[in-house]
Structures are given as structure tokens and as C-alpha cells.
Protein backbone atom coordinates (compact mmCIF):
# COMPACT_ATOMS: atom_id res chain seq x y z
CA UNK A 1 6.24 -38.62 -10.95
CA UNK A 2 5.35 -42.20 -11.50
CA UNK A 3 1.68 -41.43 -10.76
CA UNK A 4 1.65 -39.57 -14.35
CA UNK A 5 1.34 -43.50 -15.43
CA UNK A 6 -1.55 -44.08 -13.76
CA UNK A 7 -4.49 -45.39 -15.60
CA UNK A 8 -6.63 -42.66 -16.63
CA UNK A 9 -3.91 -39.38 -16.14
CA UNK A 10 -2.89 -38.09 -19.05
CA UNK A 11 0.79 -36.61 -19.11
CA UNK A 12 1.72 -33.68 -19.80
CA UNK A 13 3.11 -34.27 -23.31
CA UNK A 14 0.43 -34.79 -24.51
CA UNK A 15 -2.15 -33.06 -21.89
CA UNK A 16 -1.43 -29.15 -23.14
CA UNK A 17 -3.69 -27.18 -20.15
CA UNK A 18 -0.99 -29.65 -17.83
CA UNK A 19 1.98 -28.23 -19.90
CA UNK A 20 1.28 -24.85 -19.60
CA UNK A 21 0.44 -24.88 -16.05
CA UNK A 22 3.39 -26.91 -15.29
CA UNK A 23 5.44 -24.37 -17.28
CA UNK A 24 4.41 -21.54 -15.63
CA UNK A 25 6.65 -18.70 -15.27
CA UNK A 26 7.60 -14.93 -15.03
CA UNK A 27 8.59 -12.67 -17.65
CA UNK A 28 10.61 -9.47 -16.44
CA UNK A 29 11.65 -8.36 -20.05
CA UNK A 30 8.26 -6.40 -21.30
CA UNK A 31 7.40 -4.41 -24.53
CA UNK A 32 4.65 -2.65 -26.31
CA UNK A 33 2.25 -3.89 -27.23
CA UNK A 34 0.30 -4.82 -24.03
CA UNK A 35 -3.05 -6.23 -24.25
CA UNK A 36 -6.19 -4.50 -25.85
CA UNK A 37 -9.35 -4.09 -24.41
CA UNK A 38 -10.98 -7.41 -25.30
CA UNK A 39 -7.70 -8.95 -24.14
CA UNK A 40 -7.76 -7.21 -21.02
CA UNK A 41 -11.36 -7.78 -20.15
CA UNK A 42 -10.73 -11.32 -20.73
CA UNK A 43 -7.77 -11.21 -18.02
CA UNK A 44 -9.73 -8.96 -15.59
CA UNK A 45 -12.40 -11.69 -16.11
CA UNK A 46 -10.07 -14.56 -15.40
CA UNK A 47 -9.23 -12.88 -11.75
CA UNK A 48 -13.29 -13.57 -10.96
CA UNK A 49 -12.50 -17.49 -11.44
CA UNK A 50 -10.62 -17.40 -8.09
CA UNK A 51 -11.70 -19.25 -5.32
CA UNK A 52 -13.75 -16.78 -4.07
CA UNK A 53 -16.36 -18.24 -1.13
CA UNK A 54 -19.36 -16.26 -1.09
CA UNK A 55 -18.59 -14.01 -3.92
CA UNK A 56 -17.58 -11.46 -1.73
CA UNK A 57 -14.84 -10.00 -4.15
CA UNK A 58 -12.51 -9.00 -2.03
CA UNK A 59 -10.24 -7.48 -4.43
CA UNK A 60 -10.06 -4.75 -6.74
CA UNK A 61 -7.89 -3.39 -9.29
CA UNK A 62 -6.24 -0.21 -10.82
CA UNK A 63 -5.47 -0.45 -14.20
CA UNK A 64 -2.73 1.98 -15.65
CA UNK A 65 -1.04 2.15 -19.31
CA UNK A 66 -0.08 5.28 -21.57
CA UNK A 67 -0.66 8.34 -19.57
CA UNK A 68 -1.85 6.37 -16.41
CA UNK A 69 1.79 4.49 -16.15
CA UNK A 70 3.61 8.47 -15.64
CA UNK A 71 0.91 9.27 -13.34
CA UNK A 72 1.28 6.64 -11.34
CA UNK A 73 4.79 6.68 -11.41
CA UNK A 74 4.77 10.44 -10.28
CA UNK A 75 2.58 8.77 -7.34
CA UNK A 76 5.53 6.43 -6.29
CA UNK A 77 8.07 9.44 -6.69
CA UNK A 78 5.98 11.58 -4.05
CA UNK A 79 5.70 7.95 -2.02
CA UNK A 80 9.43 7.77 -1.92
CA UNK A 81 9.95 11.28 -1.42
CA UNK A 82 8.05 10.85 1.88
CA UNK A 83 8.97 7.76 3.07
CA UNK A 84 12.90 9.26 2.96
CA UNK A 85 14.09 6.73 0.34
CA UNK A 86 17.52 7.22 -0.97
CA UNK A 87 18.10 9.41 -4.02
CA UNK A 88 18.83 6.45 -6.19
CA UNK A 89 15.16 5.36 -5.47
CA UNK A 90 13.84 8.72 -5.57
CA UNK A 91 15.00 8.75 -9.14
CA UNK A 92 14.03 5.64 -10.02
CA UNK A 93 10.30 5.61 -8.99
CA UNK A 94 9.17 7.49 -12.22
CA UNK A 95 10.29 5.21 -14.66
CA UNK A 96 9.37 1.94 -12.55
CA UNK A 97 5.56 1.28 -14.00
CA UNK A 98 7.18 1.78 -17.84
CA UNK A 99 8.49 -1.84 -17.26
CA UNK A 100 5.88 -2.36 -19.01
CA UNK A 101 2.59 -1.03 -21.57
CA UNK A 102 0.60 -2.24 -18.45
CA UNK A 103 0.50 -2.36 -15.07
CA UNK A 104 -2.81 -3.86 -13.01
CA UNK A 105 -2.25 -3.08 -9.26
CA UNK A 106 -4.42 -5.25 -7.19
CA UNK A 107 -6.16 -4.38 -3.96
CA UNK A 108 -7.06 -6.52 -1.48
CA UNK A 109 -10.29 -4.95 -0.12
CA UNK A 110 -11.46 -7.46 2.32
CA UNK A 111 -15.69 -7.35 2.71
CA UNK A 112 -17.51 -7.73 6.23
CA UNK A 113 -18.15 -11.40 6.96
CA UNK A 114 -18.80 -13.51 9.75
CA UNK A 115 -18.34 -16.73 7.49
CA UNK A 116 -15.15 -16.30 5.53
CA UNK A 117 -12.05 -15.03 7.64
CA UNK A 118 -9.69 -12.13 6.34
CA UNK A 119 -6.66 -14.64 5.58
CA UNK A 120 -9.49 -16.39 3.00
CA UNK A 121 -10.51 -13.30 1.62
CA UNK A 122 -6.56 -12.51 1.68
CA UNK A 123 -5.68 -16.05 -0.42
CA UNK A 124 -9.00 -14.92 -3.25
CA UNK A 125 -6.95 -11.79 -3.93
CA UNK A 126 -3.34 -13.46 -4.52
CA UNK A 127 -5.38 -16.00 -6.73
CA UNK A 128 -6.64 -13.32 -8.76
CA UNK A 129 -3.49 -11.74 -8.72
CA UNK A 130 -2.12 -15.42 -10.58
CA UNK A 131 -5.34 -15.88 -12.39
CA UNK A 132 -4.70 -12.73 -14.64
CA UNK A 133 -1.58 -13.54 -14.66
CA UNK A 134 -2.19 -17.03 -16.59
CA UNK A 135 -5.06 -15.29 -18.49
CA UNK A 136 -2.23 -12.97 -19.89
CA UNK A 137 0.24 -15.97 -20.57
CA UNK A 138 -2.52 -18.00 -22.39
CA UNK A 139 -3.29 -14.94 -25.15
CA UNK A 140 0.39 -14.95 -26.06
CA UNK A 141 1.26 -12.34 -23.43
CA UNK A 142 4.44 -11.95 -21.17
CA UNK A 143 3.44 -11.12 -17.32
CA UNK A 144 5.40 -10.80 -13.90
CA UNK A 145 4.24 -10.18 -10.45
CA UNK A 146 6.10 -7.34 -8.21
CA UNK A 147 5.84 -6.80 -4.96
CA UNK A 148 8.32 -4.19 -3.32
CA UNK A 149 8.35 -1.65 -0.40
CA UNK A 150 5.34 0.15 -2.41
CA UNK A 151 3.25 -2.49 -1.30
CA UNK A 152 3.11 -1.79 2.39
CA UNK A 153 4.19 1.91 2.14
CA UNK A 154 0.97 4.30 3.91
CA UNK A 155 2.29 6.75 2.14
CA UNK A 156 1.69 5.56 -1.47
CA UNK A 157 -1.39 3.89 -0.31
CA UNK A 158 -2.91 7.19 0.86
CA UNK A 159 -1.40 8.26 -3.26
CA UNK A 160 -3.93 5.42 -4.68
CA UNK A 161 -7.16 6.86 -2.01
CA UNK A 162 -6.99 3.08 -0.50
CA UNK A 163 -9.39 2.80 2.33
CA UNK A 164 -7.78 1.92 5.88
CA UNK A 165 -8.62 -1.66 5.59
CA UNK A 166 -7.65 -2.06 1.97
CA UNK A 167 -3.62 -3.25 1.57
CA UNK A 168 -2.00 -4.14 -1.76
CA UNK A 169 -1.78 -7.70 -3.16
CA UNK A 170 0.65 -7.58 -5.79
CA UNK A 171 1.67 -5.10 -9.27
CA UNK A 172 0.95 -7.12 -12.24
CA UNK A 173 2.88 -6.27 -15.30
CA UNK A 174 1.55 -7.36 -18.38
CA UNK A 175 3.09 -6.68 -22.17
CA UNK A 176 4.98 -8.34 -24.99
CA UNK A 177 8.09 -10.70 -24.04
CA UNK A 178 10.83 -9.18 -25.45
CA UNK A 179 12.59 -12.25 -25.88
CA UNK A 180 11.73 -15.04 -27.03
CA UNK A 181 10.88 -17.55 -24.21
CA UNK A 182 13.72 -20.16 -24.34
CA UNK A 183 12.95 -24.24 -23.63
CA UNK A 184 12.82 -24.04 -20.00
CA UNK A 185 14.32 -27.52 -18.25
CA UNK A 186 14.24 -27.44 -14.92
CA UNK A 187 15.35 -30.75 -13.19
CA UNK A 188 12.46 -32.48 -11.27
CA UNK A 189 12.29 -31.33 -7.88
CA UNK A 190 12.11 -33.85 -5.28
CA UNK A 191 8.31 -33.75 -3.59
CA UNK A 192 9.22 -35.37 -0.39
CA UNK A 193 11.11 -32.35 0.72
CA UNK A 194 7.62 -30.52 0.93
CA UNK A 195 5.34 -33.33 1.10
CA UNK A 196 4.16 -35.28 3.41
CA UNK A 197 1.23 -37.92 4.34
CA UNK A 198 -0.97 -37.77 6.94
């Protein structure tokens, strides 16, 4: 970390958009309230800021909260039910988007090109999924990102009317922390173990 010295760098003490990136993190303890509509358009907004080349906007998302969280949990229950899942998960999938007041499940929908490759269009659509994710974080907001067998199940994609190209990137949940985020000190990792120079 000795380049945060460096003429001209500012460190994060004292650099808050550093802090906050550098302190990034997951919260998997959610309440009420989620985010209102301004709120919301301002995260759905944030997910256009990914690196996107061309524009072609190859995502998409499903927003659920009040009635739309038991709906879509029914749609996981039926997804399970097909798939053969265990009772345990059977009875589970119901209750699994009330982790929290909002759930944003993102689709990658990948767009005809002959310029920018699938795996691109495939990296725009986790960005976005991260990019709401910070947007969420920055407006005082708690957020985690799921995956989970639902994610590649053709079951519960055929449930959400995806198209046969169109897979799912991630299940945002968005709402209130319901704790308090503590001081988070995590030792500095060392960089050389995933780093190197070419």
C-alpha cells in the first residue's frame, strides 16, 4: 500500500468515494423500509453506468416488493416443486424473496452483435448487478447479492417468461440493515498473491 503515498493520491482517510468503495460489503440482515421510487430509479439508473460497449443493454430487470415478493416466491415454490427439491426447500421457497422489502432480479439478455462477444455483454450485466448494488449502499441502504440453484433452474426461468437466450445474473436484495453496520477491520491482504507484472 505504499503507493497511497504517492504524490498526487489521496488516501483513503481522507478520500471518502475511496473509503466507501474500499469498504464495500454485503448486508444479509434486511428490513422494511426498502427504497422508494426516486430511490429506486436512482439505483436502476446507476446499473446504466456499467461498462456497457455499444449501449447494447444487455440486461434487464424484474423488480418485486409487497405483493410482487409472494408472487414471486409462489414462482420459486412451483420451481422447486418441479425440479424435485427436498421438502425442506419446497417449504422454504415462499418465504425466500421476504429477506427483504425488495428484491431486483437481473437478466442477462445478451443483444445480437458481431462487435462485442457474449462473455462482454455477460461482464455489463454482473456490473450492473454491483452498480445498483453501490447505488443502494450510497442512499443509506443495506444490499446483498444471491445467487442459488434458482439461477440456472429452466424451470423457474420458464416461471419469469425468460427468452431461451436470456439466463439470470444475480437476485439483488435491497432494504434497511437491521443492524447497525459495525467498524469493519479487515487485515490488509497481501496483493502479490493475485498480482503480478507483466
Amino acid at each position: 500500500m505504499g503507493e497511497l503515498n504517492t504524490p498526487g493520491i489521496i488516501p483513503p482517510e481522507h478520500n471518502p468515494e475511496l473509503a466507501f468503495l474500499l469498504n464495500r460489503r454485503s448486508c444479509h440482515k434486511l428490513m422494511a423500509p426498502g427504497p422508494g421510487a426516486d430511490a429506486l430509479e436512482l439505483i436502476l439508473r446507476a446499473a446504466l453506468r456499467a461498462p456497457d460497449f455499444l449501449r447494447l443493454r444487455p440486461f434487464r430487470f424484474l423488480v418485486a416488493r409487497d405483493g410482487g415478493l409472494d408472487r414471486l416466491g409462489q414462482a420459486m415454490q412451483r420451481a422447486a416443486i418441479a425440479a424435485g427439491k427436498d421438502e425442506a426447500t419446497v417449504a422454504r421457497a415462499p418465504d425466500m424473496p421476504r429477506r427483504a422489502p425488495l428484491l431486483i432480479t437481473v437478466v442477462f439478455s445478451p443483444k445480437p452483435s458481431e462487435t462485442v462477444p457474449l462473455f462482454d455483454q455477460e461482464l455489463c450485466a454482473g456490473s450492473a448487478v454491483l452498480m445498483m448494488q453501490m447505488a443502494a449502499r450510497a442512499q443509506g441502504f443495506g444490499a446483498v447479492w444471491r445467487s442459488g440453484w434458482l439461477m440456472f433452474d429452466p424451470g423457474f426461468h420458464r416461471e419469469l417468461g425468460l427468452a431461451a437466450q436470456e439466463r439470470i445474473a444475480g437476485f439483488l436484495y435491497i432494504g434497511t440493515p437491521a443492524h447497525p453496520e459495525p467498524a469493519r477491520s479487515r487485515p490488509d491482504e497481501d496483493l502479490s498473491a493475485f498480482t503480478s507484472w507483466i
